[in-house]
N, C-alpha and C. Protein backbone atom coordinates (compact mmCIF):
# COMPACT_ATOMS: atom_id res chain seq x y z
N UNK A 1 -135.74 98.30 -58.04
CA UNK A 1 -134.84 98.05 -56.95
C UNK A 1 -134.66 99.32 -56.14
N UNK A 2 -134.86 99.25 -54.66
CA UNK A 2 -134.61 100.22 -53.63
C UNK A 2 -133.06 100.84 -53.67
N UNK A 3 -132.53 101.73 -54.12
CA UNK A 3 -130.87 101.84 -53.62
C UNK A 3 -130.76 102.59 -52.47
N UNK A 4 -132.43 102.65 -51.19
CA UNK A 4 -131.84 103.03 -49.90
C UNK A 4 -130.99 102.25 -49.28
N UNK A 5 -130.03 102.28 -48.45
CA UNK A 5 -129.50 101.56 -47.33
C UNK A 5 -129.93 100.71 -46.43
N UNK A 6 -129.66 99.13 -45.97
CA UNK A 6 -130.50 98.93 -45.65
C UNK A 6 -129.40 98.87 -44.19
N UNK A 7 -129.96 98.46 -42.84
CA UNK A 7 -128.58 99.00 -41.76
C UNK A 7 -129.72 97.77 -40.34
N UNK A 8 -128.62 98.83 -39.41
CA UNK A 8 -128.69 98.21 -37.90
C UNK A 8 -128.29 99.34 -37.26
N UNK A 9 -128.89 99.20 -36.20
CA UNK A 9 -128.86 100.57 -34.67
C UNK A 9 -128.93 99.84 -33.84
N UNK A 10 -127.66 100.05 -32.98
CA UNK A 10 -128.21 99.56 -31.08
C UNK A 10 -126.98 99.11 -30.75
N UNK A 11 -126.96 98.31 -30.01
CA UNK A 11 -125.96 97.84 -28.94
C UNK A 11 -125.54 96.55 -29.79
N UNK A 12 -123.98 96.28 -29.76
CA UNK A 12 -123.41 95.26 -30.09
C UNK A 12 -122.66 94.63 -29.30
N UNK A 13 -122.39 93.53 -29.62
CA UNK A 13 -120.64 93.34 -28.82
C UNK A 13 -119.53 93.33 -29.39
N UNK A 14 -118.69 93.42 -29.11
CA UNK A 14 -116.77 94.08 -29.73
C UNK A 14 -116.31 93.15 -29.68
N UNK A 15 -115.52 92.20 -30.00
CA UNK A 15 -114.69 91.37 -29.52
C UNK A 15 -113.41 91.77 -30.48
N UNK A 16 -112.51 91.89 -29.91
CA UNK A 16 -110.71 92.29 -30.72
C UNK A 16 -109.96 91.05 -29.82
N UNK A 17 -108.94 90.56 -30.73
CA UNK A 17 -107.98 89.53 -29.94
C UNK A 17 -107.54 89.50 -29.63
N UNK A 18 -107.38 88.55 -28.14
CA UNK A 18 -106.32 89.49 -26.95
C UNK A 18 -107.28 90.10 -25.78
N UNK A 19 -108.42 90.75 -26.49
CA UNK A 19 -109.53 91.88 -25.15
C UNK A 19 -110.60 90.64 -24.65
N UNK A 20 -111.16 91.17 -23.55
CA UNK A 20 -112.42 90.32 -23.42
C UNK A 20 -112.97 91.37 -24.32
N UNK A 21 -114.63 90.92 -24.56
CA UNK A 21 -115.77 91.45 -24.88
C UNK A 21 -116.28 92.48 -24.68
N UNK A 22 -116.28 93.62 -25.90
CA UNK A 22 -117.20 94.97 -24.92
C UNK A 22 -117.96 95.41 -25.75
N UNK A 23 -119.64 96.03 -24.80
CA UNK A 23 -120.34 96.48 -25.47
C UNK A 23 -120.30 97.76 -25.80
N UNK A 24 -121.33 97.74 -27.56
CA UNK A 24 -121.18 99.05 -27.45
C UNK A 24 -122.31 99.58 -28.63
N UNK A 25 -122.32 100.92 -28.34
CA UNK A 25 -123.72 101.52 -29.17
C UNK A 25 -122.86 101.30 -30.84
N UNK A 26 -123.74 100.88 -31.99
CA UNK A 26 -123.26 101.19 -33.49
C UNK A 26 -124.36 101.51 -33.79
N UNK A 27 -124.10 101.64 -35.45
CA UNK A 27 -124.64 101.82 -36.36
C UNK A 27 -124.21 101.62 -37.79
N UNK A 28 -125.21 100.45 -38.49
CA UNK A 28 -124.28 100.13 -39.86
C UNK A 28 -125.39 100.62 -41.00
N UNK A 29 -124.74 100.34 -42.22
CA UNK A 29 -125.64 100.03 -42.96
C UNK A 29 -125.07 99.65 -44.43
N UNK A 30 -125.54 99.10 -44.96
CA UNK A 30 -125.42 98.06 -46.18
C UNK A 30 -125.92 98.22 -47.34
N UNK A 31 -125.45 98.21 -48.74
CA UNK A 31 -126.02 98.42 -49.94
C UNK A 31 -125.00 97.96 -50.58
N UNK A 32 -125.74 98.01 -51.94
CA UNK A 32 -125.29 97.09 -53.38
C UNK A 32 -124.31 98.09 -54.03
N UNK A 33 -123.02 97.83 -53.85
CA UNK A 33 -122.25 98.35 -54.78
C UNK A 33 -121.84 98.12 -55.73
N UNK A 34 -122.30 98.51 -56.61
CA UNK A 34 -121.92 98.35 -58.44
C UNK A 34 -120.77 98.01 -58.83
N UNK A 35 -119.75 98.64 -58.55
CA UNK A 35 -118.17 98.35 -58.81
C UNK A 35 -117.73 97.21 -58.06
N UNK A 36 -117.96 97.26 -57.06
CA UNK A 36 -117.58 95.90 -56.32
C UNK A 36 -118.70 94.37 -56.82
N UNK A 37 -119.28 95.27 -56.97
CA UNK A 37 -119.95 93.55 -56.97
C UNK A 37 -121.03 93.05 -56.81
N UNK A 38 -121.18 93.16 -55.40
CA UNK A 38 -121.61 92.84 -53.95
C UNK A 38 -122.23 93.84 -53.16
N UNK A 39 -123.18 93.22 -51.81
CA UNK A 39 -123.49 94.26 -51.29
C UNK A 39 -122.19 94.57 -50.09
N UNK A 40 -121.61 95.93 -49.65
CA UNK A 40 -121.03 95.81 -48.67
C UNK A 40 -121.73 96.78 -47.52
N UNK A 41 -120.82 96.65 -46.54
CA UNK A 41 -121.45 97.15 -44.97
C UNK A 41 -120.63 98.14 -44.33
N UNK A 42 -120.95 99.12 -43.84
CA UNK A 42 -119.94 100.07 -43.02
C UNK A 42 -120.46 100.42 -41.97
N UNK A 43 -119.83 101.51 -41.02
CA UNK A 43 -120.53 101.96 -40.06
C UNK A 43 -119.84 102.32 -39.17
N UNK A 44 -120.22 102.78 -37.88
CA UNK A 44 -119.40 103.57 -37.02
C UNK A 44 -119.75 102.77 -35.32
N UNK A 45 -119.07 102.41 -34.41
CA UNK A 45 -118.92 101.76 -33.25
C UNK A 45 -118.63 102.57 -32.16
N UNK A 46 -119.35 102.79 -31.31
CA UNK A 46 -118.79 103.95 -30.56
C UNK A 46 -118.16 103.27 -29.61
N UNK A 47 -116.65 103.54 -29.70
CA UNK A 47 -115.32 102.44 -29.14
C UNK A 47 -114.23 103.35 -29.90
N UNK A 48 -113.22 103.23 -29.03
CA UNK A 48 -112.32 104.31 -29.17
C UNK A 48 -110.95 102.88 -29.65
N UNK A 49 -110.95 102.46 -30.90
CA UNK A 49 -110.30 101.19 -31.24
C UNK A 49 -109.30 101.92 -32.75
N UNK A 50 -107.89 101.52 -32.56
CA UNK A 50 -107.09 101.91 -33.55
C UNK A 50 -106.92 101.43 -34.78
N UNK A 51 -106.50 102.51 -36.29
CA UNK A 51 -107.21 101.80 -37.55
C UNK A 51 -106.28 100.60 -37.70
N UNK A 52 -106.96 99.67 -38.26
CA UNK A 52 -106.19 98.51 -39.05
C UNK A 52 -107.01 97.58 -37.89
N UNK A 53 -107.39 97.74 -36.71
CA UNK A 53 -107.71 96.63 -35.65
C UNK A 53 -108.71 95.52 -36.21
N UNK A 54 -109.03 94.48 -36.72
CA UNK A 54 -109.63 93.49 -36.87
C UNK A 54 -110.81 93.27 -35.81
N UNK A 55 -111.88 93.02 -35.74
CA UNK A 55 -112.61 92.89 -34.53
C UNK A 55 -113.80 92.29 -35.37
N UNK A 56 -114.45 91.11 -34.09
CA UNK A 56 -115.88 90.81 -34.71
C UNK A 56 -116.95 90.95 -34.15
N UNK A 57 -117.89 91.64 -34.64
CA UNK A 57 -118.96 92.44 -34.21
C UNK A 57 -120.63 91.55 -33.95
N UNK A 58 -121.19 91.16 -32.99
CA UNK A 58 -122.13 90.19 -32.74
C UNK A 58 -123.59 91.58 -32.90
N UNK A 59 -124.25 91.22 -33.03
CA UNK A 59 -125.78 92.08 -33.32
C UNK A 59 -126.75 90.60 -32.82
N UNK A 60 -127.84 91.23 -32.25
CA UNK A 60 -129.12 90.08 -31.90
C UNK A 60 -129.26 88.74 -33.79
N UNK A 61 -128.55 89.36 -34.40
CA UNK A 61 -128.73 88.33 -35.44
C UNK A 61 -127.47 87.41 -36.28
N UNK A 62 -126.75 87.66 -35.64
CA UNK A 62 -125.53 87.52 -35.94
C UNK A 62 -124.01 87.78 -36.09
N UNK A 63 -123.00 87.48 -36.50
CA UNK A 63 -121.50 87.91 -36.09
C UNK A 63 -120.89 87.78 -37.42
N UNK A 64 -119.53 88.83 -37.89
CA UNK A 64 -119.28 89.00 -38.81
C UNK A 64 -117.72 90.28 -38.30
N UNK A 65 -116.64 89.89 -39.27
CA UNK A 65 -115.71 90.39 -38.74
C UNK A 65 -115.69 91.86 -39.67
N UNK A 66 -115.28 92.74 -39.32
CA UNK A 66 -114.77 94.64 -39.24
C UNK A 66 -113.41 94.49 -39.31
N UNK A 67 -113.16 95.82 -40.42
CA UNK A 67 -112.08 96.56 -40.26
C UNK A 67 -111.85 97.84 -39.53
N UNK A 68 -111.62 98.29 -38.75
CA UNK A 68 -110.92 100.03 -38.29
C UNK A 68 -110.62 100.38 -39.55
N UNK A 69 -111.31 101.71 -40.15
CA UNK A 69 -111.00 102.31 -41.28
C UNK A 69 -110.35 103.89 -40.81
N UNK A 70 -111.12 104.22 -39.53
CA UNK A 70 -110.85 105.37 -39.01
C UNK A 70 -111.07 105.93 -38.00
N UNK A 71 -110.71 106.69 -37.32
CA UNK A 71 -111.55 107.12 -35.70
C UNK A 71 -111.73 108.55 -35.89
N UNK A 72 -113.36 108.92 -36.23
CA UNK A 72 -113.94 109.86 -36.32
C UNK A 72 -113.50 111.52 -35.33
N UNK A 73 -114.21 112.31 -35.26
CA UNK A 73 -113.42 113.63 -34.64
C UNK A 73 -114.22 113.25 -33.29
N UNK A 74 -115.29 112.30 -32.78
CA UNK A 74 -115.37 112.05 -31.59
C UNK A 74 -114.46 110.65 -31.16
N UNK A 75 -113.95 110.18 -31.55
CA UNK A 75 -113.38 109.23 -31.40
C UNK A 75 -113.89 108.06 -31.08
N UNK A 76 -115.04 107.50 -32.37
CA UNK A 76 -115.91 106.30 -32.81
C UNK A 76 -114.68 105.73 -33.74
N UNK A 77 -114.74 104.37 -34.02
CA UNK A 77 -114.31 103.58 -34.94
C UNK A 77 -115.61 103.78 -36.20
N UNK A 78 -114.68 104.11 -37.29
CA UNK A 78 -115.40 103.41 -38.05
C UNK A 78 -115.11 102.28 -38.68
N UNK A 79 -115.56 101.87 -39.50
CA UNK A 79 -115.94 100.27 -40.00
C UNK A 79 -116.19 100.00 -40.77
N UNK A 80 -115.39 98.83 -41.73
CA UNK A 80 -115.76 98.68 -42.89
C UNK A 80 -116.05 96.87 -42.63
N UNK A 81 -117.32 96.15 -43.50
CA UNK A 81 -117.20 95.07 -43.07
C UNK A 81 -116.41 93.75 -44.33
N UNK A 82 -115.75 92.83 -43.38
CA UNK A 82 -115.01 92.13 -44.01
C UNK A 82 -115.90 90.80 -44.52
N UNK A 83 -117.30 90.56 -43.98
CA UNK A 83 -118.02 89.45 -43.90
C UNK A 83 -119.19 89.60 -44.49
N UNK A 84 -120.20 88.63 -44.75
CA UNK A 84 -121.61 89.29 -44.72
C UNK A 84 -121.84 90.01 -43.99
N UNK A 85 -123.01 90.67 -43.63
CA UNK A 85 -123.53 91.53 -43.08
C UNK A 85 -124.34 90.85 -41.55
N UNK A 86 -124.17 91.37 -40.09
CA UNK A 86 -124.35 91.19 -38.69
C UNK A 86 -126.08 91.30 -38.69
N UNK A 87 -126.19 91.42 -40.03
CA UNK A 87 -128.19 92.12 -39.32
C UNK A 87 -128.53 92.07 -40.93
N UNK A 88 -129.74 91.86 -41.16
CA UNK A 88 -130.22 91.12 -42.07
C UNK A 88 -130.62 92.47 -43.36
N UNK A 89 -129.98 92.09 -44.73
CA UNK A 89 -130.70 92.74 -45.73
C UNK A 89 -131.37 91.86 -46.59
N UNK A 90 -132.30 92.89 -47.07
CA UNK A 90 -132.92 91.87 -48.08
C UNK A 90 -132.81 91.16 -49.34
N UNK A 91 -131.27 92.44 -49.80
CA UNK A 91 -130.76 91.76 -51.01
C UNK A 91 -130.25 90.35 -51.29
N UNK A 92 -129.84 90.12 -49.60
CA UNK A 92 -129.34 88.48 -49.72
C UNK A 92 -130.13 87.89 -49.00
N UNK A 93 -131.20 88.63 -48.27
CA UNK A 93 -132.04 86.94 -47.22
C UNK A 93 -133.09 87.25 -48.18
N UNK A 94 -133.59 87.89 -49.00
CA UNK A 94 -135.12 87.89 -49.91
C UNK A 94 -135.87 88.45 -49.01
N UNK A 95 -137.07 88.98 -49.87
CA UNK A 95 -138.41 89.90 -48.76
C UNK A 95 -138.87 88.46 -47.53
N UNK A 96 -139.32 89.56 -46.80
CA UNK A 96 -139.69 88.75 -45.47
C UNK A 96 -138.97 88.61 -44.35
């Protein structure tokens, strides 16, 4: 078994409730955590969004809701994910 990361780069869309829609550059990535369980997802949104904010994050493959965990020293959100994962790993879709 690989324990690299497996992730996503590029442009998403934001959606928080209440805002319209905004895009924006991320970056996630995803792996199997032992203690938890499961695989989970994190990552950073470059969006200047306050912690605790709920938001769901669309990628060319799909949508999946985020937590605000923190806003970095440039003032990115980071992200923890509350859902499967927005972009495909292989631990749960299988090779291919």
């Amino acid at each position: 078994m690989d324990d690299a990361p497996e992730g996503f780069e590029g442009d998403v869309t934001v959606t928080v409730d209440g805002e319209p829609p905004r895009t924006a550059s991320a970056v996630f990535a995803a792996r199997f955590e032992p203690l938890a369980g499961h695989v989970v997802w994190t990552g950073r949104v470059r969006l200047e969004l306050p912690p605790g904010a709920v938001l769901t994050i669309t990628t060319p493959h799909g949508s999946a809701r985020a937590e605000v965990v923190e806003r970095d020293v440039w003032g990115n959100a980071r992200v923890r994910g509350l859902e499967r994962p927005p972009f495909p790993v292989e631990l749960l879709d299988g090779a291919g």
